[in-house]
Protein backbone atom coordinates (compact mmCIF):
# COMPACT_ATOMS: atom_id res chain seq x y z
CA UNK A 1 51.33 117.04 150.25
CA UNK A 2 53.55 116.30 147.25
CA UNK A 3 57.17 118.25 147.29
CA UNK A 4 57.15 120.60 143.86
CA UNK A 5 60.43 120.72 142.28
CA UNK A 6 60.54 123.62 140.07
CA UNK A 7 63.54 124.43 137.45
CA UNK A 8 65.70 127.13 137.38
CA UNK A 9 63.50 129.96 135.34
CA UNK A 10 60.27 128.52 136.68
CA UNK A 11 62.02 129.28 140.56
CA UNK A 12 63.16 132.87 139.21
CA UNK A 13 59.38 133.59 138.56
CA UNK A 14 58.08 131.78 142.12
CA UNK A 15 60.77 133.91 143.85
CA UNK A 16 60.05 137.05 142.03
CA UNK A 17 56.30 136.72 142.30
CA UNK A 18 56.04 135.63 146.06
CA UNK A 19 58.64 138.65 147.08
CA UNK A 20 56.11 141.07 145.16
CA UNK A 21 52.66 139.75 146.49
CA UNK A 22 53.84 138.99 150.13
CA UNK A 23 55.31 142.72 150.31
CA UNK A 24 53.80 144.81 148.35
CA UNK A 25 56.33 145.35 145.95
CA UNK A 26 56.68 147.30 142.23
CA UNK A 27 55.06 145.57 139.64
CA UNK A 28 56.84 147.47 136.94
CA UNK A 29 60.70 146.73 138.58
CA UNK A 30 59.49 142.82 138.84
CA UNK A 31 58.58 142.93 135.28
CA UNK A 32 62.07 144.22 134.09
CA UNK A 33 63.70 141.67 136.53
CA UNK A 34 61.54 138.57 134.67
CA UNK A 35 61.25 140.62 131.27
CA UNK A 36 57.90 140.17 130.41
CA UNK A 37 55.53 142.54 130.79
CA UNK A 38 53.13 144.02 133.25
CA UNK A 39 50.06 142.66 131.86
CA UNK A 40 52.17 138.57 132.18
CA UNK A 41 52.89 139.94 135.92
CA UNK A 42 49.28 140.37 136.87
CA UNK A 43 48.66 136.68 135.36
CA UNK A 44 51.39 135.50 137.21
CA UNK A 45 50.43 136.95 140.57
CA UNK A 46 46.51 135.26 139.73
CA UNK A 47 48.49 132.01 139.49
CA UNK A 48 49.92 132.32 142.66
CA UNK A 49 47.01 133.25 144.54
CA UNK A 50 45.39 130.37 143.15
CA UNK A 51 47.79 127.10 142.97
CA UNK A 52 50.91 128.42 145.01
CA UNK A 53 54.02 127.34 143.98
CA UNK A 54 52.66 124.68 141.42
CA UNK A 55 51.46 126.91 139.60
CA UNK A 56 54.74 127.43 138.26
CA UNK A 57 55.16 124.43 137.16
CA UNK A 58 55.02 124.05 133.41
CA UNK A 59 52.15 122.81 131.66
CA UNK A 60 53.60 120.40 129.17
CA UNK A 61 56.34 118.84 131.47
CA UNK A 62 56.53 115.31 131.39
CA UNK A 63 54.13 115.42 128.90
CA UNK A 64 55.03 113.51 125.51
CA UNK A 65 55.22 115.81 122.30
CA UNK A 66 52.51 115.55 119.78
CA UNK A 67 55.10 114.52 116.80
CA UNK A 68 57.57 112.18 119.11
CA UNK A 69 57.85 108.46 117.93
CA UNK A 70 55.62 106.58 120.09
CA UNK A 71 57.63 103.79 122.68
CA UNK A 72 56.08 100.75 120.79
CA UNK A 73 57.18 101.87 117.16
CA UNK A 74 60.55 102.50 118.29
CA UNK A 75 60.83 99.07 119.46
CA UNK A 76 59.17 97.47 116.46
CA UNK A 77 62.44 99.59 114.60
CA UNK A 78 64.49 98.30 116.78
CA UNK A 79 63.78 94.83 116.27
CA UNK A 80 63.36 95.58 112.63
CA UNK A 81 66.84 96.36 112.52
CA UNK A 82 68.53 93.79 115.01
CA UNK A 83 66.68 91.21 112.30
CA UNK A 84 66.28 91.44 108.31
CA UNK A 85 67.87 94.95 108.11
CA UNK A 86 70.70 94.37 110.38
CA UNK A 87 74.15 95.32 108.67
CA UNK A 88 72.01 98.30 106.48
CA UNK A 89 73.47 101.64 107.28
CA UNK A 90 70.67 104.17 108.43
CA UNK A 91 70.32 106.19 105.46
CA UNK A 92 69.13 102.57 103.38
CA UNK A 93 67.28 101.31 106.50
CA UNK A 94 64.88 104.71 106.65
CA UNK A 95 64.66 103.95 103.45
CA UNK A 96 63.40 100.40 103.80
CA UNK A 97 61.21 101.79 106.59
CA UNK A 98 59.24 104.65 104.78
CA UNK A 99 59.23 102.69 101.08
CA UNK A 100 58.99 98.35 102.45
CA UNK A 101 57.55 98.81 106.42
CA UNK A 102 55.26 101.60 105.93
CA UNK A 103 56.87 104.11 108.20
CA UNK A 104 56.82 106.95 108.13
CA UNK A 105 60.22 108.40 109.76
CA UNK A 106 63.18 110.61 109.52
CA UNK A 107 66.66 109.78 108.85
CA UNK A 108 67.13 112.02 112.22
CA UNK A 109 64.90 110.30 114.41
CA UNK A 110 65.99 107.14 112.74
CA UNK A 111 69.63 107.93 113.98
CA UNK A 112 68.36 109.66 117.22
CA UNK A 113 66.86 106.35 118.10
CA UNK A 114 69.43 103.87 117.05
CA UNK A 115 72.38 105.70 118.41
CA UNK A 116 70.68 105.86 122.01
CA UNK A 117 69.90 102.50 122.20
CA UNK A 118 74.00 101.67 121.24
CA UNK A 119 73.74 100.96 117.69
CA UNK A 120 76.17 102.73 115.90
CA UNK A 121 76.28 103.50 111.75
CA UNK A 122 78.36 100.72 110.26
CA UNK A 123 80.22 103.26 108.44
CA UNK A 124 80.73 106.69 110.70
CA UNK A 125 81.99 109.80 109.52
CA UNK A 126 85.68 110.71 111.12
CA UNK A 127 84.21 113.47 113.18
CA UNK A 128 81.79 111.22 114.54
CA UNK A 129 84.40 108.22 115.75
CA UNK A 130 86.61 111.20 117.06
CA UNK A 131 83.18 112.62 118.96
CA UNK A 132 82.33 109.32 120.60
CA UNK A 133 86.16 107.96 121.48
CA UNK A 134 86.63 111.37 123.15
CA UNK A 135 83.43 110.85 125.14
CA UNK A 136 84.34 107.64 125.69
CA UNK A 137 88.29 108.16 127.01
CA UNK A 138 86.87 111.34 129.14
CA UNK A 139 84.28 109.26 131.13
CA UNK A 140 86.96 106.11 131.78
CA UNK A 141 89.88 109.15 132.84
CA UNK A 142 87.55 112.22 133.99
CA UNK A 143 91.32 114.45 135.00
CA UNK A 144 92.53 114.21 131.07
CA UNK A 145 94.35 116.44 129.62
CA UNK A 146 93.10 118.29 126.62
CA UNK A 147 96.63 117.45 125.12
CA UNK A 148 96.89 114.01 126.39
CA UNK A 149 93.24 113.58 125.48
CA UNK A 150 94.14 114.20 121.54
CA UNK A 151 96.91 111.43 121.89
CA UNK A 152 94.55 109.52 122.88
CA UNK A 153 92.15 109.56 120.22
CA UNK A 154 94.67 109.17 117.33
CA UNK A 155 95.99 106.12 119.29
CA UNK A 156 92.38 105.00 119.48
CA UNK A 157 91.18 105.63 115.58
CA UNK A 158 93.22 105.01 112.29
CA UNK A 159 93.35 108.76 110.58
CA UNK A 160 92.77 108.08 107.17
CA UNK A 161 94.77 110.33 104.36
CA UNK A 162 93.04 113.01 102.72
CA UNK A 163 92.95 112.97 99.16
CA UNK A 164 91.96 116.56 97.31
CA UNK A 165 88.79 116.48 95.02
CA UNK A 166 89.06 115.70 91.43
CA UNK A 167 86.46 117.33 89.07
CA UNK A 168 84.55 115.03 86.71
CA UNK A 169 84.27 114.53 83.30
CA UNK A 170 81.75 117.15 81.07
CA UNK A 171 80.37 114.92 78.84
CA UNK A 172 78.57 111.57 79.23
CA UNK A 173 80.52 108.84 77.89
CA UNK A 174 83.76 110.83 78.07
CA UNK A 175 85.17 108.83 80.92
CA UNK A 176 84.07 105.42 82.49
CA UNK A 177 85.42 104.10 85.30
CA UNK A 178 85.52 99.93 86.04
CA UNK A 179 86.71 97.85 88.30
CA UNK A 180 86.06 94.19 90.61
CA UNK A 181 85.13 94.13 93.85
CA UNK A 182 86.20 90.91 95.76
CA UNK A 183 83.72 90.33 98.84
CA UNK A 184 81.48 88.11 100.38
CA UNK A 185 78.38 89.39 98.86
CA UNK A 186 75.94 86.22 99.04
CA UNK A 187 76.75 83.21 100.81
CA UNK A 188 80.19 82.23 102.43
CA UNK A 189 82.19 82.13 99.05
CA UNK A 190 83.76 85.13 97.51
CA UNK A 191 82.51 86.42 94.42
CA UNK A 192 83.63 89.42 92.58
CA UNK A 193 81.13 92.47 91.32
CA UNK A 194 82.81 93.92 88.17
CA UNK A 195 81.19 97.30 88.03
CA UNK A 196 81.17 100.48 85.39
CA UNK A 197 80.37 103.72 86.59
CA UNK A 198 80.17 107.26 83.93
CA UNK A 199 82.27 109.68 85.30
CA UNK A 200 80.49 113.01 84.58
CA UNK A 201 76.62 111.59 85.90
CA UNK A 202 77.84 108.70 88.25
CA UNK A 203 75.28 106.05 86.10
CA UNK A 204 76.19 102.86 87.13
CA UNK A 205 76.15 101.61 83.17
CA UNK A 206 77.04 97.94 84.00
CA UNK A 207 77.63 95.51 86.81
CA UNK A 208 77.95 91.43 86.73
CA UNK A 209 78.45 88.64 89.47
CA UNK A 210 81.53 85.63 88.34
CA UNK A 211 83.34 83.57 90.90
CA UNK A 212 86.46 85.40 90.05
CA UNK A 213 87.75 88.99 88.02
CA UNK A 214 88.08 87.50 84.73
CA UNK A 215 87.67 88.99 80.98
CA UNK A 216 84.16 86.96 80.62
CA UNK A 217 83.01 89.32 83.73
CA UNK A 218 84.41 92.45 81.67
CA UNK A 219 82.89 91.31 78.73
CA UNK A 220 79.32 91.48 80.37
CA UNK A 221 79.91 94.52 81.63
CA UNK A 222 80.66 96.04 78.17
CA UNK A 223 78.07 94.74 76.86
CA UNK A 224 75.99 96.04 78.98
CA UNK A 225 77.23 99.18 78.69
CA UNK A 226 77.06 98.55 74.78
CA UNK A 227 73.49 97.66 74.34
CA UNK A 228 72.03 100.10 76.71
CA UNK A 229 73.81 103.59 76.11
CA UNK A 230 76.45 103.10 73.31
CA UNK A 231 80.34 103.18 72.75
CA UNK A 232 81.64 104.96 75.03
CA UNK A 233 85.07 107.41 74.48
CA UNK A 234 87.60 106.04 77.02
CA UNK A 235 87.70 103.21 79.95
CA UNK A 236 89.49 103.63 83.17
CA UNK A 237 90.37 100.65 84.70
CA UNK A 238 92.34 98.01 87.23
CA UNK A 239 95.61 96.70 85.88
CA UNK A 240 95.46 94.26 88.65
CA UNK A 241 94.37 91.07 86.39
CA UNK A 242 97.23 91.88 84.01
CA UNK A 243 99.54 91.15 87.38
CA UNK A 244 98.11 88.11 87.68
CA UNK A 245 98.15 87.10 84.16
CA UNK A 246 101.92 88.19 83.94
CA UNK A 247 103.08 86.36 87.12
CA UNK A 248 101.32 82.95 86.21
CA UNK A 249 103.29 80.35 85.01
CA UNK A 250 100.48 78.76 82.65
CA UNK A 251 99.35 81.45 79.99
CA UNK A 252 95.37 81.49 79.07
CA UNK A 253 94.61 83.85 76.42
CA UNK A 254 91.10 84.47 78.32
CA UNK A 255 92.84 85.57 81.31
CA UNK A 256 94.92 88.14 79.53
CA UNK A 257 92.35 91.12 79.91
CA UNK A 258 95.05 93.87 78.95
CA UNK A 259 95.04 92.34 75.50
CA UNK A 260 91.51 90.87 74.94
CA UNK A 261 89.73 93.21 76.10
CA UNK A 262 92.00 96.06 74.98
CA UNK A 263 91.84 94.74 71.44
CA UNK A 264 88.29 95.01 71.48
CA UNK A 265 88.43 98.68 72.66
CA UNK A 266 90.53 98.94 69.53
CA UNK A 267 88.16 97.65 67.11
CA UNK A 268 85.48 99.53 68.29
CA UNK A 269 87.26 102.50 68.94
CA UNK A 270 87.60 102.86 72.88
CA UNK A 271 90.54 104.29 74.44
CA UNK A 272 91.48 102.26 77.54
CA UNK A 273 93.64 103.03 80.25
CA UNK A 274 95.03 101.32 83.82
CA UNK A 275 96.33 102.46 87.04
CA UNK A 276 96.96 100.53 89.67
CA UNK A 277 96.62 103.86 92.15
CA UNK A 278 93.17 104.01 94.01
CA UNK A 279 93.14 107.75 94.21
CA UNK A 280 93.21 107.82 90.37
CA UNK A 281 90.00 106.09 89.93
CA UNK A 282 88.06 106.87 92.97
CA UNK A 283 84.73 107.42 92.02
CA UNK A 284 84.15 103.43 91.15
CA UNK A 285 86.48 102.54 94.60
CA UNK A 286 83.57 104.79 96.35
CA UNK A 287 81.18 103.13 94.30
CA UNK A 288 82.55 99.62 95.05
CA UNK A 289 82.25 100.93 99.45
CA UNK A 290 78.37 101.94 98.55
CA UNK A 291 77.65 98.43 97.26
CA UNK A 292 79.16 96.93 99.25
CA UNK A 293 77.33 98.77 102.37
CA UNK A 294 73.77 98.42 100.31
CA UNK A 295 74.20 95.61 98.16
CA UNK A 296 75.00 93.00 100.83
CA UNK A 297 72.43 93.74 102.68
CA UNK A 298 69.77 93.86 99.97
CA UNK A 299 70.97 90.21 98.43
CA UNK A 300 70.62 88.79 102.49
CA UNK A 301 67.41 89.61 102.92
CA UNK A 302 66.30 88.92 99.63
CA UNK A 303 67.51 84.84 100.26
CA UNK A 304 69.89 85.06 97.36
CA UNK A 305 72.67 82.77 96.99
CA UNK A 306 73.61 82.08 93.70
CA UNK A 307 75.37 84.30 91.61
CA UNK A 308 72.66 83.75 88.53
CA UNK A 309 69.77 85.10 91.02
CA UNK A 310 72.31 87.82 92.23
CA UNK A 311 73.01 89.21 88.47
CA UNK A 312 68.97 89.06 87.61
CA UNK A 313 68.34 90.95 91.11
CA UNK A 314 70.89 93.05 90.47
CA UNK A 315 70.16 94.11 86.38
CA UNK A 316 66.57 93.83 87.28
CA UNK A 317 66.02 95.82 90.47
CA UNK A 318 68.96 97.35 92.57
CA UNK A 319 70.89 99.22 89.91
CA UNK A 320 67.62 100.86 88.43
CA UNK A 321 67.05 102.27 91.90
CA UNK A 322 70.70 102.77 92.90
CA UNK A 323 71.05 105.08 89.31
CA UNK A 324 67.50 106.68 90.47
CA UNK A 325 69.00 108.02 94.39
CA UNK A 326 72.38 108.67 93.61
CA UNK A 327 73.02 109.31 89.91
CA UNK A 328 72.16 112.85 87.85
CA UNK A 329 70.09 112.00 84.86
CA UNK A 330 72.26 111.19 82.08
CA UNK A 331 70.04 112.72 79.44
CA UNK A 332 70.70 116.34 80.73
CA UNK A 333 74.35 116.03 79.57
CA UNK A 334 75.33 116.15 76.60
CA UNK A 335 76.95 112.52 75.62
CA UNK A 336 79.87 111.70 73.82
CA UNK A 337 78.84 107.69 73.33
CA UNK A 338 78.62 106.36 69.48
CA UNK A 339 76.17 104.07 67.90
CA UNK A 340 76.42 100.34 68.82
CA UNK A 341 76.74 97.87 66.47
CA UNK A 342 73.98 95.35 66.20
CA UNK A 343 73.90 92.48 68.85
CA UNK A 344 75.21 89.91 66.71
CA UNK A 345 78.50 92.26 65.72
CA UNK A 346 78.71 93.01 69.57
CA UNK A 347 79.22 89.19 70.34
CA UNK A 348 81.54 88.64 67.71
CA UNK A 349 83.57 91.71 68.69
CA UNK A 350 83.62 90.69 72.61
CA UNK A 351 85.91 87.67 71.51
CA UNK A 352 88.68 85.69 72.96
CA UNK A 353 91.44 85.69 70.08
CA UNK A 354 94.24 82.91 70.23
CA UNK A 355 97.32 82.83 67.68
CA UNK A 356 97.53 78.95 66.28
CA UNK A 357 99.15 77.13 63.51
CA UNK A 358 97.59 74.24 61.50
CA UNK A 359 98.95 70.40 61.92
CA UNK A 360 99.75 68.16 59.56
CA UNK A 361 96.06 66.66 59.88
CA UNK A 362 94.64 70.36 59.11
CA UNK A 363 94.04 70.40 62.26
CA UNK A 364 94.75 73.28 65.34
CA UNK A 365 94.52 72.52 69.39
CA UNK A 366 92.34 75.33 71.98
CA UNK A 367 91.66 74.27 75.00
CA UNK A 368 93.19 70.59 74.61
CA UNK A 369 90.49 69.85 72.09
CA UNK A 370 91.19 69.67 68.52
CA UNK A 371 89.23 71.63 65.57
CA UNK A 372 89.34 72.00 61.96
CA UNK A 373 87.95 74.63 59.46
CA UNK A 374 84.86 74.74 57.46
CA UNK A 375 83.62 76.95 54.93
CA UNK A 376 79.44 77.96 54.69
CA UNK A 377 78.49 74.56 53.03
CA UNK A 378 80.01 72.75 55.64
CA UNK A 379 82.87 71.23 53.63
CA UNK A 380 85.90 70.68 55.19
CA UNK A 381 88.79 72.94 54.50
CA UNK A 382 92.76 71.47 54.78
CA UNK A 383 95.82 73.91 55.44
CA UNK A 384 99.74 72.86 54.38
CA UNK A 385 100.71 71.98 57.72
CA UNK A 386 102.45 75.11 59.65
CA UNK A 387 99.76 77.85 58.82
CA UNK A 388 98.98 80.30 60.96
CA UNK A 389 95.87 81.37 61.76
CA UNK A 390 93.76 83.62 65.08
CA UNK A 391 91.02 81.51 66.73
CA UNK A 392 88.06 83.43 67.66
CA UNK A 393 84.77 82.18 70.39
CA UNK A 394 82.42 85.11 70.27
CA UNK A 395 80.52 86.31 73.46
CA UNK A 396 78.14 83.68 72.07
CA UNK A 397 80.20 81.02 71.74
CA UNK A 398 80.54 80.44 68.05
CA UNK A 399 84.11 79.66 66.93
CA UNK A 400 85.91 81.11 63.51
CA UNK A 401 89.47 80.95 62.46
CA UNK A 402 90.96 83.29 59.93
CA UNK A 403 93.61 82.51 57.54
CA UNK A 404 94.74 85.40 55.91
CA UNK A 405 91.60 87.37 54.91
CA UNK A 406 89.19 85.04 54.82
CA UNK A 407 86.94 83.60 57.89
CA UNK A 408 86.00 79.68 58.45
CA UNK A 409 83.91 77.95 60.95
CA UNK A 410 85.43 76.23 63.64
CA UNK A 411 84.04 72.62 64.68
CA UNK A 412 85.45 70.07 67.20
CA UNK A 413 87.07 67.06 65.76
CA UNK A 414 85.44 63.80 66.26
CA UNK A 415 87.98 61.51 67.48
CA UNK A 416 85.32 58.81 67.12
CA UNK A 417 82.56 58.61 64.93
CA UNK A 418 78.89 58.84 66.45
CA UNK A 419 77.49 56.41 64.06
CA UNK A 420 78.48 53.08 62.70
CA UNK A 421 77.19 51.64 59.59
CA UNK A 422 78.23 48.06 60.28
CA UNK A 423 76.98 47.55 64.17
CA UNK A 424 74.48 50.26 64.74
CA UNK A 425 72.08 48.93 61.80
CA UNK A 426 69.03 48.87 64.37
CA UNK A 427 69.87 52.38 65.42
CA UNK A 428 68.47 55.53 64.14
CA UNK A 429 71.34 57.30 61.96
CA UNK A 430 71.38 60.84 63.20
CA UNK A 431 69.85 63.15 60.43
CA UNK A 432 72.98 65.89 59.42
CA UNK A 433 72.71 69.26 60.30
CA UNK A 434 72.01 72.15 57.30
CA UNK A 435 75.31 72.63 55.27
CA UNK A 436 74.79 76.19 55.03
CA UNK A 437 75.95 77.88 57.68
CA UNK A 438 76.58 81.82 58.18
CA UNK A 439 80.02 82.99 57.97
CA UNK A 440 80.63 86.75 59.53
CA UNK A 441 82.06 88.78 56.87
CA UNK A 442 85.79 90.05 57.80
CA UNK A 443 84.76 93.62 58.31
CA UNK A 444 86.92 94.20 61.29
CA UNK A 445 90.45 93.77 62.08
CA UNK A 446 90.59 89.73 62.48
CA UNK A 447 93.81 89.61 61.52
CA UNK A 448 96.68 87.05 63.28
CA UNK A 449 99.30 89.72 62.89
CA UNK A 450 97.01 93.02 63.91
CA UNK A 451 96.30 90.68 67.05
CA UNK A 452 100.19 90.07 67.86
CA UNK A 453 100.52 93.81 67.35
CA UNK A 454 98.33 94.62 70.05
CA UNK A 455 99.51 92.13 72.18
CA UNK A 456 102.82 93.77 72.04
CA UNK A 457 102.34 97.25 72.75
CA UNK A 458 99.79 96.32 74.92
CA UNK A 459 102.23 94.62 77.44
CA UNK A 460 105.10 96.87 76.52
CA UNK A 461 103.11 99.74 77.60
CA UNK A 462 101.76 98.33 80.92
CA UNK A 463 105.44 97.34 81.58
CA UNK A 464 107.01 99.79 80.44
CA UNK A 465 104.61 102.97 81.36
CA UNK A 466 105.05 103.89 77.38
């Protein structure tokens, strides 16, 4: 006959019940001793009558519940996770499961599961870490002190500062935070994300893939940010690529982002301001951990490795959904942002600017090429040798210098000539290109000396604190 094990309040009953039948006892003091009532105490003696001591066994023991995750779909998640969503913290991986897999599961039983088969979050919370190293240190030294046991765990975990909470901004547009992330997002090589986040909704306005933090990658982002919600009032950002611009020995005017971009801030009336201090911009350093716990993921198991299929995944697909989990809809705040220019303004206004004086062949040097000046018919304009002038390349590319208050076209010089009248008789002459050409009118400040200005106080300022 098989041995009945009962537990604790199913023996209390047994014990009660068989004292009561085999002598005759009180029904009314057994049923304040189990408290339940009389009518449960004649059930209970029925029971007992009839199965004996298993009849206190209960009915649903070793039973599986009715909503539990059945064994074989919590080792399909399992697998799901040791393969394409490996790295994915649990949150984005129930996500993945309910929305990609066709699951249908809790974050709870996600983590219940997970966590019991030893997979840890990639990204714990400190009361967690603290939870499992003091489990951990009290099963490897069972006599530990509660003091020696705190020890311990501070030896065993980094304690990260506390920083207090800094309220956001009121108004859409009022305050936009921007910075580049360096990391390993696709491949082996290093890229950096520069993001933009709105400080008042948490939008993600503007993010873009380049090999390194550079103004072009700024530049994209502001664009961005310009043709989708407007001008915005003020820019926080990293002062960390003026450090590198000031402590290189060879000077690139498209590496100096303080004044470049700053300048075009100016023109289109942005306020801009740097820190080099974490804490002061730490809703796009949070935003920066996110994407880097979500994005990284999402690129891997997507097979991207460029950075050209990495910007069109991310425009295209992750930061419509990131905006739509984690951001409040920026239309239910009241924005700040001003009317963009049109497209063709934007590109001229996202320009690299370069101070340069004329030769004596009318001539000026950018980028170890030479170029001269042309008007809208295309004919050649000379400068007395020792002019000064600002070189402009739009976001598109197209070149103008400005002499004063007027604005040229920019073309490289030929050094040789692509067609010979003498030997290349058999050859078809190439056909010239229309004369007229469009010629931006100077409607903004283009100026050489309104450039140097900037220049100036920019610097002075970020060296200065002024």
């Amino acid at each position: 006959m098989r041995k009945v094990e009962l537990r604790m309040n199913e023996l209390q009953k047994y014990q009660v019940i068989k004292e009561l039948v085999d002598h005759d006892g009180n029904k009314k003091r057994a049923a304040l001793r189990l408290s339940i009532t009389i009518r449960h105490i004649n059930r209970l003696i029925r029971i007992y009558k009839e199965k004996g001591k298993a009849g206190f066994v209960h009915a649903n023991r070793n039973r599986q519940p009715a909503n539990s995750l059945p064994q074989e779909l919590g080792k399909r998640i399992i697998a799901l996770y040791a393969g394409n969503y490996q790295g994915f913290n649990f949150k984005h991986f129930t996500e993945k499961l309910n929305e990609v897999e066709g699951f249908s599961v809790s974050y709870r039983t996600v983590y219940r599961l997970l966590t019991s088969h030893g997979i840890f979050p990639p990204k714990e919370h400190r009361a967690t870490k603290k939870k499992r190293a003091k489990a951990r240190i009290r099963a490897s030294r069972p006599n530990i002190s509660e003091k020696d046991l705190k020890v311990a765990v501070k030896h065993e975990l980094s304690m990260e500062d506390a920083h207090p909470r800094k309220p956001r901004a009121k108004y859409f547009g009022e305050e936009i935070q921007m910075d580049g992330s360096i990391h390993r997002w696709f491949g082996d090589e290093k890229h950096t994300l520069h993001l933009a986040i709105d400080n008042a909704t948490g939008t993600i306005l503007g993010a873009f893939f380049a090999k390194q933090e550079t103004l072009d990658g700024y530049y994209h982002v502001f664009k961005q940010i310009l043709m989708g919600y407007g001008i915005p009032a003020r820019f926080l950002t990293d002062n960390r690529t003026v450090f590198n611009y000031e402590s290189s020995n060879k000077k690139h005017e498209d590496r100096d982002v303080l004044t470049q971009f700053g300048y075009a801030c100016k023109i289109l009336g942005t306020q801009i301001e740097t820190s080099s201090v974490s804490q002061r911009k730490g809703q796009i350093e949070r935003a920066n951990g996110t994407f880097q716990d979500r994005l990284v993921s999402e690129l891997r198991k997507a097979n991207i490795t460029s950075a050209d299929e990495a910007n069109d995944y991310l425009i295209g697909t992750f930061l419509p959904d990131f905006n739509r989990r984690f951001a409040l809809d920026h239309t239910k705040f009241e924005s700040v942002m001003e009317k963009s220019p049109e497209e063709d303004v934007i590109d001229r206004t996202l320009a690299v600017c370069a101070p340069r004086v004329f030769d004596n062949g009318s001539a000026i040097s950018f980028k170890k090429k030479l170029y001269q000046a042309y008007n809208a018919e295309g004919e050649l304009v000379t400068f007395v040798p020792g002019t000064k002038c600002l070189v402009i390349v739009g976001f598109d590319k197209n070149m103008y210098v400005t002499v004063d208050e007027t604005v040229y076209l920019l073309a490289e010089f030929e050094r040789n000539k692509k067609f010979s009248e003498e030997f290349d008789v058999h050859c078809e002459q190439p056909q010239p290109k229309p004369k007229k050409k469009y010629i931006p009118p100077m409607s903004h400040p283009w100026k050489r000396q309104s450039f140097i200005d900037q220049q100036r106080r920019a610097h002075y300022a970020h060296q200065y604190g002024a």
